[in-house]
Protein backbone atom coordinates (compact mmCIF):
# COMPACT_ATOMS: atom_id res chain seq x y z
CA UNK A 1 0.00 0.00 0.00
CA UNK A 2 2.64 2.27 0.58
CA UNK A 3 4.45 1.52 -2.62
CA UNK A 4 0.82 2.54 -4.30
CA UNK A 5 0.93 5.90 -2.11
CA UNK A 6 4.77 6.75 -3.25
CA UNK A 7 3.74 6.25 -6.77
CA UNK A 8 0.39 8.40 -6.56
CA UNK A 9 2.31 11.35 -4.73
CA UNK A 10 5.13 11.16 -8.10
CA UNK A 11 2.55 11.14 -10.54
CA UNK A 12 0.48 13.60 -8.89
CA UNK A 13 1.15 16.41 -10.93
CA UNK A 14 0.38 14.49 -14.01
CA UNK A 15 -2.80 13.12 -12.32
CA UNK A 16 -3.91 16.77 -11.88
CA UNK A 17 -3.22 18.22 -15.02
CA UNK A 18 -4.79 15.31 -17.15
CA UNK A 19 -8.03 15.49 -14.59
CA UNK A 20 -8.35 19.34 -15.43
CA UNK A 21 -7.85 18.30 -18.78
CA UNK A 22 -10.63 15.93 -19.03
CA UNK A 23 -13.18 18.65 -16.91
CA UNK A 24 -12.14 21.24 -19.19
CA UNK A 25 -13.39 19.24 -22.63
CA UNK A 26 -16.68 19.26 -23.70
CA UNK A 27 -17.88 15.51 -25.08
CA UNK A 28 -18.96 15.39 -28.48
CA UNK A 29 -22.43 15.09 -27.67
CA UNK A 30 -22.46 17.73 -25.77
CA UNK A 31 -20.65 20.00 -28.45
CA UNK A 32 -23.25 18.63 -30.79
CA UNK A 33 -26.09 19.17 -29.02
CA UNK A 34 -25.20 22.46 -28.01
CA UNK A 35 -23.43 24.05 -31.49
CA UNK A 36 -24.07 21.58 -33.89
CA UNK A 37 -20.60 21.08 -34.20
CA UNK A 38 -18.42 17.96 -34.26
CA UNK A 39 -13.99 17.84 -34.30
CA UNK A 40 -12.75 16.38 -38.00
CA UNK A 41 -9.33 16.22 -38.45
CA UNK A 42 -8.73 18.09 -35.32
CA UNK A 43 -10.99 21.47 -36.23
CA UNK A 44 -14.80 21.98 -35.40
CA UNK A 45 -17.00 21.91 -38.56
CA UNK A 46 -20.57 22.08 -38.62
CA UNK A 47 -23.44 19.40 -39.70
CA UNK A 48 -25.98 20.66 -41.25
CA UNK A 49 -28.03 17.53 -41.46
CA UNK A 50 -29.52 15.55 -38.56
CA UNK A 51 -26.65 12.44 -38.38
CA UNK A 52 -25.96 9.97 -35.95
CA UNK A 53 -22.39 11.37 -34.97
CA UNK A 54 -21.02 7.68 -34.53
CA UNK A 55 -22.30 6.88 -37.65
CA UNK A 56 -20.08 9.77 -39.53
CA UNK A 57 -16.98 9.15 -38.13
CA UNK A 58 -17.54 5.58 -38.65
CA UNK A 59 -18.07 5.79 -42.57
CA UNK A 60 -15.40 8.63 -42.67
CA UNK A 61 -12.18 7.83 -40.81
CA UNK A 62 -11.84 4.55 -42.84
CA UNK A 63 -12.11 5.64 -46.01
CA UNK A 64 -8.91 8.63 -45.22
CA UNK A 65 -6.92 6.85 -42.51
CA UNK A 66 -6.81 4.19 -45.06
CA UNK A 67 -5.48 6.23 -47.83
CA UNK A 68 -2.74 7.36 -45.48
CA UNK A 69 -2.16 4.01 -44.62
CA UNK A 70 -1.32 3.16 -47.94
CA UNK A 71 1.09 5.94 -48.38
CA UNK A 72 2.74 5.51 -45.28
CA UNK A 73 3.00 1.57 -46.37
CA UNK A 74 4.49 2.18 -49.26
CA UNK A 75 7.32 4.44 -47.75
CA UNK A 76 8.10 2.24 -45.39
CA UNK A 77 8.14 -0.67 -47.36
CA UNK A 78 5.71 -2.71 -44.66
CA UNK A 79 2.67 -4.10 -45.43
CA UNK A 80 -0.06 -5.13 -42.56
CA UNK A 81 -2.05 -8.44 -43.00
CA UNK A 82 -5.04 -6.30 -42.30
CA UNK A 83 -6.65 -2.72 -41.31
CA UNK A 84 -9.78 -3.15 -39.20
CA UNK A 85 -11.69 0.24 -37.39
CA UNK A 86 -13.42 0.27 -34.23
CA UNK A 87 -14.51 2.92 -31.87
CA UNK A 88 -12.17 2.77 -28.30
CA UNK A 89 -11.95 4.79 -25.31
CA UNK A 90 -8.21 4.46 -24.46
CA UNK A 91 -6.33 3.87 -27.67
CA UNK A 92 -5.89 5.39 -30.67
CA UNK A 93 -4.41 2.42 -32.27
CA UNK A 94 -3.07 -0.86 -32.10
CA UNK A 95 -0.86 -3.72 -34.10
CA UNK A 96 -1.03 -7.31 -33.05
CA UNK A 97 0.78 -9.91 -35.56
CA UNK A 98 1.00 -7.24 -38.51
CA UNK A 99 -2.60 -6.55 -37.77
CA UNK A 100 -2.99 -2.98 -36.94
CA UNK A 101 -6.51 -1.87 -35.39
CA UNK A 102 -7.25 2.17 -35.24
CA UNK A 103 -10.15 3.48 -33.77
CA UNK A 104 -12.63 5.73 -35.65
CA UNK A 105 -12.30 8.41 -33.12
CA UNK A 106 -8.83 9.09 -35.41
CA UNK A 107 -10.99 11.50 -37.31
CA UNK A 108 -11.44 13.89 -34.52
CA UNK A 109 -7.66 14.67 -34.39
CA UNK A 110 -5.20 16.85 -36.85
CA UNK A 111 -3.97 15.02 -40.13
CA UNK A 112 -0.64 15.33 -38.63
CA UNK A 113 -1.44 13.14 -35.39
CA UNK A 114 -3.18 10.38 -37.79
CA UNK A 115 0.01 10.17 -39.54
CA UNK A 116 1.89 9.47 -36.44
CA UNK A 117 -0.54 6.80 -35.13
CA UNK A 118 -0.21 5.02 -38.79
CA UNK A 119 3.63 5.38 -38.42
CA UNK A 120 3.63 4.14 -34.79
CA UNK A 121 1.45 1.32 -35.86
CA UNK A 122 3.69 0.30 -38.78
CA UNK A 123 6.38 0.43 -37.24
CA UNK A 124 5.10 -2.23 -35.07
CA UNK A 125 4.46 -4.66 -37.97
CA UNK A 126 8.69 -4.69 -38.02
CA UNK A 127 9.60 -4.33 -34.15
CA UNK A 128 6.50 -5.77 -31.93
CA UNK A 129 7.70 -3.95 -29.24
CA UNK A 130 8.71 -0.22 -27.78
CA UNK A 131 12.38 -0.86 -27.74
CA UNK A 132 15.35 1.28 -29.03
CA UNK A 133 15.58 -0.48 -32.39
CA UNK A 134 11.15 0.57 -32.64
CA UNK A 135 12.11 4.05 -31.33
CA UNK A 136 15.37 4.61 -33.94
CA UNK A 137 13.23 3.37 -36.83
CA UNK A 138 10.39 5.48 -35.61
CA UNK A 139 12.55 8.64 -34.94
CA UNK A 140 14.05 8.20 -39.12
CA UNK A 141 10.75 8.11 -40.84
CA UNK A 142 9.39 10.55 -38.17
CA UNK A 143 11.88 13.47 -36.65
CA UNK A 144 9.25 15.01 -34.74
CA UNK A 145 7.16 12.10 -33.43
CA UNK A 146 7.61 13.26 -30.07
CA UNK A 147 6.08 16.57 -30.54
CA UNK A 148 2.87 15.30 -32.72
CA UNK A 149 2.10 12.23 -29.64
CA UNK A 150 2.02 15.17 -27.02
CA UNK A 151 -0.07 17.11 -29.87
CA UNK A 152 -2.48 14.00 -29.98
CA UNK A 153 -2.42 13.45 -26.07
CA UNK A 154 -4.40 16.69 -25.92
CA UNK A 155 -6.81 15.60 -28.31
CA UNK A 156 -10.19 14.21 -27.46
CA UNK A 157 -10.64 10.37 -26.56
């Protein structure tokens, strides 16, 4: 119990800020709802027609995260067994035995934090795991990775 205590006092600060974070969104819905607005590709636009808002990002985010995938395949030279889309609360993408899964929530976020989720995820297809080899081979396709994942950590999930 202690050791649980320690940890919670030295992530604290990260606790806090990511909790104000969270109060300080407004969910889709709501945003919806209230302005008739919902977050593509990481800007408010407005819908005009009545739409199920699960229903739009579901039929959009495959048809560009795939394109992107594609591209970003074909640079790297990698080539997932398959490219499946489902809607996730706590990750924006995944790659399990060249298998990569992203979630349609992609959509909400800026082109340039799609294209680092696709490169993450490729790059898993060659090294299965975060390790310095993943990391190097991430870094040369993608210099400024590390600034586009804290770019995406303030997006909406």
């Amino acid at each position: 119990l202690s050791k649980v205590r320690v940890l919670v006092a030295q992530k604290a600060k990260w606790i806090f800020d990511k909790t104000a974070l969270a109060k300080k969104r407004k969910s889709i819905q709501t945003l919806f709802e209230e302005e008739g607005k919902i977050f593509y590709l990481g800007e408010k636009i407005s819908l005009h027609v009545k739409t199920n808002i699960d229903s739009f990002y579901k039929h959009h985010t495959p048809l560009l995260v795939t394109k992107i995938v594609k591209e970003q395949s074909f640079i790297m030279g990698v080539k997932p067994h398959s490219i499946k889309f489902r809607k996730a609360k706590k990750r924006w993408g995944s790659c399990l035995q060249d298998r990569i899964l992203l979630n349609t929530e992609l959509i909400k976020t800026p082109v340039v934090c799609i294209d680092y989720i696709i490169v993450h995820e490729l790059c898993h297809v060659l090294y299965p795991k975060h390790d310095k080899a993943f990391y190097r081979r991430l870094s040369q396709l993608m210099p400024d990775w590390s600034q586009r994942k804290i770019r995406l950590e303030l997006s909406i999930l």
